[in-house]
N, C-alpha and C. Protein backbone atom coordinates (compact mmCIF):
# COMPACT_ATOMS: atom_id res chain seq x y z
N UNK A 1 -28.50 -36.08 57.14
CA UNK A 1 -29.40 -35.49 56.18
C UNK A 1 -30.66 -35.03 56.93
N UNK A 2 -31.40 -33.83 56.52
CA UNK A 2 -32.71 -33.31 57.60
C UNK A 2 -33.37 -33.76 56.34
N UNK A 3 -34.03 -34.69 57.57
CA UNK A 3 -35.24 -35.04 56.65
C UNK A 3 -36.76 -34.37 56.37
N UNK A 4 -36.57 -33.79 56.94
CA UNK A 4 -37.70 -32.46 56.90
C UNK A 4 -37.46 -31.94 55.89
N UNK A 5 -36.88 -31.38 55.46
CA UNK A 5 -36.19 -30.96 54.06
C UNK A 5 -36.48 -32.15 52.75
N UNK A 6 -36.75 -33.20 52.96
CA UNK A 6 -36.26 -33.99 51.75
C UNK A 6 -37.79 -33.52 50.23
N UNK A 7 -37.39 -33.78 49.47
CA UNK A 7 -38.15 -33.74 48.31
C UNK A 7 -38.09 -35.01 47.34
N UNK A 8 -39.20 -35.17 47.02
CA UNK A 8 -39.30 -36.54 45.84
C UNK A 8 -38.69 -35.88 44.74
N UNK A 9 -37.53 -36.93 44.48
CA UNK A 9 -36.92 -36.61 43.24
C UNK A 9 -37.64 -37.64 41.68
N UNK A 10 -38.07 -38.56 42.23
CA UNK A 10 -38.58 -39.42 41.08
C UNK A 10 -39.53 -40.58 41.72
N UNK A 11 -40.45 -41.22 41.50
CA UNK A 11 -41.49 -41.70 42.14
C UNK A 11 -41.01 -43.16 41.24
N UNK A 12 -40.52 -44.63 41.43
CA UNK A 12 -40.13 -45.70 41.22
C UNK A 12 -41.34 -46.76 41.40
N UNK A 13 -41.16 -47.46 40.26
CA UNK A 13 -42.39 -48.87 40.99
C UNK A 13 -42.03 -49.52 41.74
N UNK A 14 -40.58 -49.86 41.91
CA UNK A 14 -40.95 -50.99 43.09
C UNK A 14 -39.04 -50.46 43.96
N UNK A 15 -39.24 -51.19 44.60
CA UNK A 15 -37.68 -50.79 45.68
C UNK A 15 -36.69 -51.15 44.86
N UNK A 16 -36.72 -52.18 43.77
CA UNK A 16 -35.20 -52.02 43.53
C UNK A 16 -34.93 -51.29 42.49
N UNK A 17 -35.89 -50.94 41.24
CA UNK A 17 -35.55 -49.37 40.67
C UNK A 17 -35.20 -48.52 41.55
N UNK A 18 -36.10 -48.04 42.87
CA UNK A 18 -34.93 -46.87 43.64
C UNK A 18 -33.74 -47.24 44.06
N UNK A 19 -33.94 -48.29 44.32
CA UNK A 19 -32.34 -48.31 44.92
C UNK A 19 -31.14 -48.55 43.65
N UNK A 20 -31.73 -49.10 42.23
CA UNK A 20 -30.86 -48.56 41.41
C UNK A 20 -30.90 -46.87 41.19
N UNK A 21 -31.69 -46.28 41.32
CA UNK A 21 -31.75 -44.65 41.09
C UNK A 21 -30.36 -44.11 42.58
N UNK A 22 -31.02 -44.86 43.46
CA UNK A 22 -29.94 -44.66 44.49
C UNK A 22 -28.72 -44.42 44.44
N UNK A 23 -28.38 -45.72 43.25
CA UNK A 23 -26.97 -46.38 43.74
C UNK A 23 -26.38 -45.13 42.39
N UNK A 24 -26.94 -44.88 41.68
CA UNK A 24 -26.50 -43.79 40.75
C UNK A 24 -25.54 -42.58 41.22
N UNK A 25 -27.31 -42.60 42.36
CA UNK A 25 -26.76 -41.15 42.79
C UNK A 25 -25.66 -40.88 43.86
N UNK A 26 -25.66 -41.98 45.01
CA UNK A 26 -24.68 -42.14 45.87
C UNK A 26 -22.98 -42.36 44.83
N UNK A 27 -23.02 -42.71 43.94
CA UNK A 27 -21.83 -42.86 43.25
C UNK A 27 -21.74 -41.67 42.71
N UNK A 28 -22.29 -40.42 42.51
CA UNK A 28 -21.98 -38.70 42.31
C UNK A 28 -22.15 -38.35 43.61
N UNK A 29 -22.20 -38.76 44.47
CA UNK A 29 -22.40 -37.72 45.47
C UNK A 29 -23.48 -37.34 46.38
N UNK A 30 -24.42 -37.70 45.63
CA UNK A 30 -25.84 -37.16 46.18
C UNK A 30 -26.19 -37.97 47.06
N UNK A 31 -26.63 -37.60 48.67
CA UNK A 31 -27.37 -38.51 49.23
C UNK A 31 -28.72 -38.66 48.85
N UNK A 32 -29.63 -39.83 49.56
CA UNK A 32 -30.92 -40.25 48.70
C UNK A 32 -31.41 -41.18 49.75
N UNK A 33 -32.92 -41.14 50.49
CA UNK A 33 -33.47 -41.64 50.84
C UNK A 33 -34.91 -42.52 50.02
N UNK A 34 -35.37 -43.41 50.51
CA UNK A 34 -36.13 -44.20 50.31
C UNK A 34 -37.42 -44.03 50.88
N UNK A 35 -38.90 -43.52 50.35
CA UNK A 35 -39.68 -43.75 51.09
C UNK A 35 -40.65 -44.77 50.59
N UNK A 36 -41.43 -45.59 51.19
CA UNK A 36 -42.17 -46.74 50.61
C UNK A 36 -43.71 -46.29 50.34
N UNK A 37 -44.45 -45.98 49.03
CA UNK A 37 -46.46 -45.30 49.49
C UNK A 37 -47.03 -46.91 49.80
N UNK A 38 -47.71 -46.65 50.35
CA UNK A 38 -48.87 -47.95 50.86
C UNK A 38 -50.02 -47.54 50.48
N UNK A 39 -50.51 -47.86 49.97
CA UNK A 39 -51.97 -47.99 49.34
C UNK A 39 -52.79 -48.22 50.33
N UNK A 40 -53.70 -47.95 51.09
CA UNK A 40 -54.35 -48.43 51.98
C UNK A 40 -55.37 -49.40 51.46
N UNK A 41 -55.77 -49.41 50.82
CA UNK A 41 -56.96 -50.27 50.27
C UNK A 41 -56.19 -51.29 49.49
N UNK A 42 -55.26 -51.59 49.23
CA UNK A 42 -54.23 -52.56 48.49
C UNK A 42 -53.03 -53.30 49.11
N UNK A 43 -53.21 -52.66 50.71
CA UNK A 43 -52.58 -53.23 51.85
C UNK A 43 -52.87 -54.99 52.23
N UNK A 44 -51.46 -55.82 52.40
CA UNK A 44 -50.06 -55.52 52.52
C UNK A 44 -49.45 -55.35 51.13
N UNK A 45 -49.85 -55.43 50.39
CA UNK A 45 -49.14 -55.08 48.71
C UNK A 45 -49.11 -54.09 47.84
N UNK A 46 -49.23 -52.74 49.10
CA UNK A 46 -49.47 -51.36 48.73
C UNK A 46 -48.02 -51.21 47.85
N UNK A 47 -46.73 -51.69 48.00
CA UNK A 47 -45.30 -51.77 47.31
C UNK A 47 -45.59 -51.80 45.63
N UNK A 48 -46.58 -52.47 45.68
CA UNK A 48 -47.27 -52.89 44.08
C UNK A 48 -47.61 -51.95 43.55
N UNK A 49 -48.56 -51.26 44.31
CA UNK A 49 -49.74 -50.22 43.41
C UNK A 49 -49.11 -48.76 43.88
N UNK A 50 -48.70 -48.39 44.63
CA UNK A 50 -47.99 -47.07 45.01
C UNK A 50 -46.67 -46.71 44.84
N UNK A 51 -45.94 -47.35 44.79
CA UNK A 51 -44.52 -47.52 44.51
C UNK A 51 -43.00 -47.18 45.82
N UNK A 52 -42.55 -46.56 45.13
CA UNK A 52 -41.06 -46.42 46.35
C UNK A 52 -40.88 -44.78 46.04
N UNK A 53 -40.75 -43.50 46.92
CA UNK A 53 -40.19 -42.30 46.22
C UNK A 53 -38.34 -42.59 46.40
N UNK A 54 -38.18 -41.73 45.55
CA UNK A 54 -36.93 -41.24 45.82
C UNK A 54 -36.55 -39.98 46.33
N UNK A 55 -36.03 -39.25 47.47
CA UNK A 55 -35.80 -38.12 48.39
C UNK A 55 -34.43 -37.64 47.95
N UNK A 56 -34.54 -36.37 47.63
CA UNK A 56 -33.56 -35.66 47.73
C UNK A 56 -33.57 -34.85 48.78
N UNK A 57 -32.71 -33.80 49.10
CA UNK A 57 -32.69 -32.35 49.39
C UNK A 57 -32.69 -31.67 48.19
N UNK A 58 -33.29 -30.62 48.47
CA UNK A 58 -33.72 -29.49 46.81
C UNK A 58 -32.60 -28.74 46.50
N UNK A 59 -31.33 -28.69 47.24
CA UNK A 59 -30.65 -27.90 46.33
C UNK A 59 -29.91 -29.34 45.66
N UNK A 60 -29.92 -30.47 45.99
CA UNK A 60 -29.38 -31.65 45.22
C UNK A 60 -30.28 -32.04 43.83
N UNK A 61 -31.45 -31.47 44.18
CA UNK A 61 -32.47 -32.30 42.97
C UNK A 61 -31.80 -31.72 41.68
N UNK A 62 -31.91 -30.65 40.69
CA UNK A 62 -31.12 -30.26 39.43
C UNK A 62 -30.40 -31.12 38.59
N UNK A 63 -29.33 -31.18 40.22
CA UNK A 63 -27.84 -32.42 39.84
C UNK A 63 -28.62 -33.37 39.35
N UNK A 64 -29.47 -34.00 40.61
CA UNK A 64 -29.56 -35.26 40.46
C UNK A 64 -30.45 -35.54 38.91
N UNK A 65 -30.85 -35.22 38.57
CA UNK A 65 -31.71 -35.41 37.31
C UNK A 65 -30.91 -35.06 35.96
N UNK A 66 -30.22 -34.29 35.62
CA UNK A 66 -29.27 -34.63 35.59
C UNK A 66 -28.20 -35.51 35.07
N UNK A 67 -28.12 -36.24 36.56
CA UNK A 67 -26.72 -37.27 36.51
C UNK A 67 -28.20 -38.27 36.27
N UNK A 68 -29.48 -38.38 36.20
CA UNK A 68 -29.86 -39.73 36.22
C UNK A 68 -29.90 -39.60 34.51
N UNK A 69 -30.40 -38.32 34.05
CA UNK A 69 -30.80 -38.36 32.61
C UNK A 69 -29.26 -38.54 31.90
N UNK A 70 -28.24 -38.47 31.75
CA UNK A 70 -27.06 -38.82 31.96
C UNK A 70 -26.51 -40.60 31.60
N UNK A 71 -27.20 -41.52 33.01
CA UNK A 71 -27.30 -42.25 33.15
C UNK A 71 -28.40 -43.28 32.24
N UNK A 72 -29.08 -42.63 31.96
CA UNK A 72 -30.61 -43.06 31.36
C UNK A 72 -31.25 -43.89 32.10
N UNK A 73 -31.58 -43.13 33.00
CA UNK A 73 -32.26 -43.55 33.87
C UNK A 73 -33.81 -42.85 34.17
């Protein structure tokens, strides 16, 4: 996957909502990366206040929303 390319598909509070958004999407098809925001001023528990994104590639995003709204997710 080029990750240069990737796009936030949905912005999650904490890692394991994305990685349920993940596991959605890897079961259609879609690959999906994980990025973690850190809060700097809320550091080490920036996971709390900033959340987890979820990464697509943009010609995947459409699908993926989609298969999450679909999902109800």
């Amino acid at each position: 996957m080029d990750e240069e390319r990737l796009i936030v598909l949905r912005n999650c509070g904490d890692e394991i909502q994305a990685e349920l958004v993940r596991g959605i999407l890897n079961s259609e098809g879609i690959p999906s990366m994980m990025r973690r925001l850190l809060n700097p001023l809320t550091s080490p528990y920036g996971e709390l206040f900033g959340g987890v994104d979820v990464l697509v590639l943009p010609e995947d995003r459409p699908r993926a929303l989609e298969i999450l709204e679909a999902h109800g997710a």
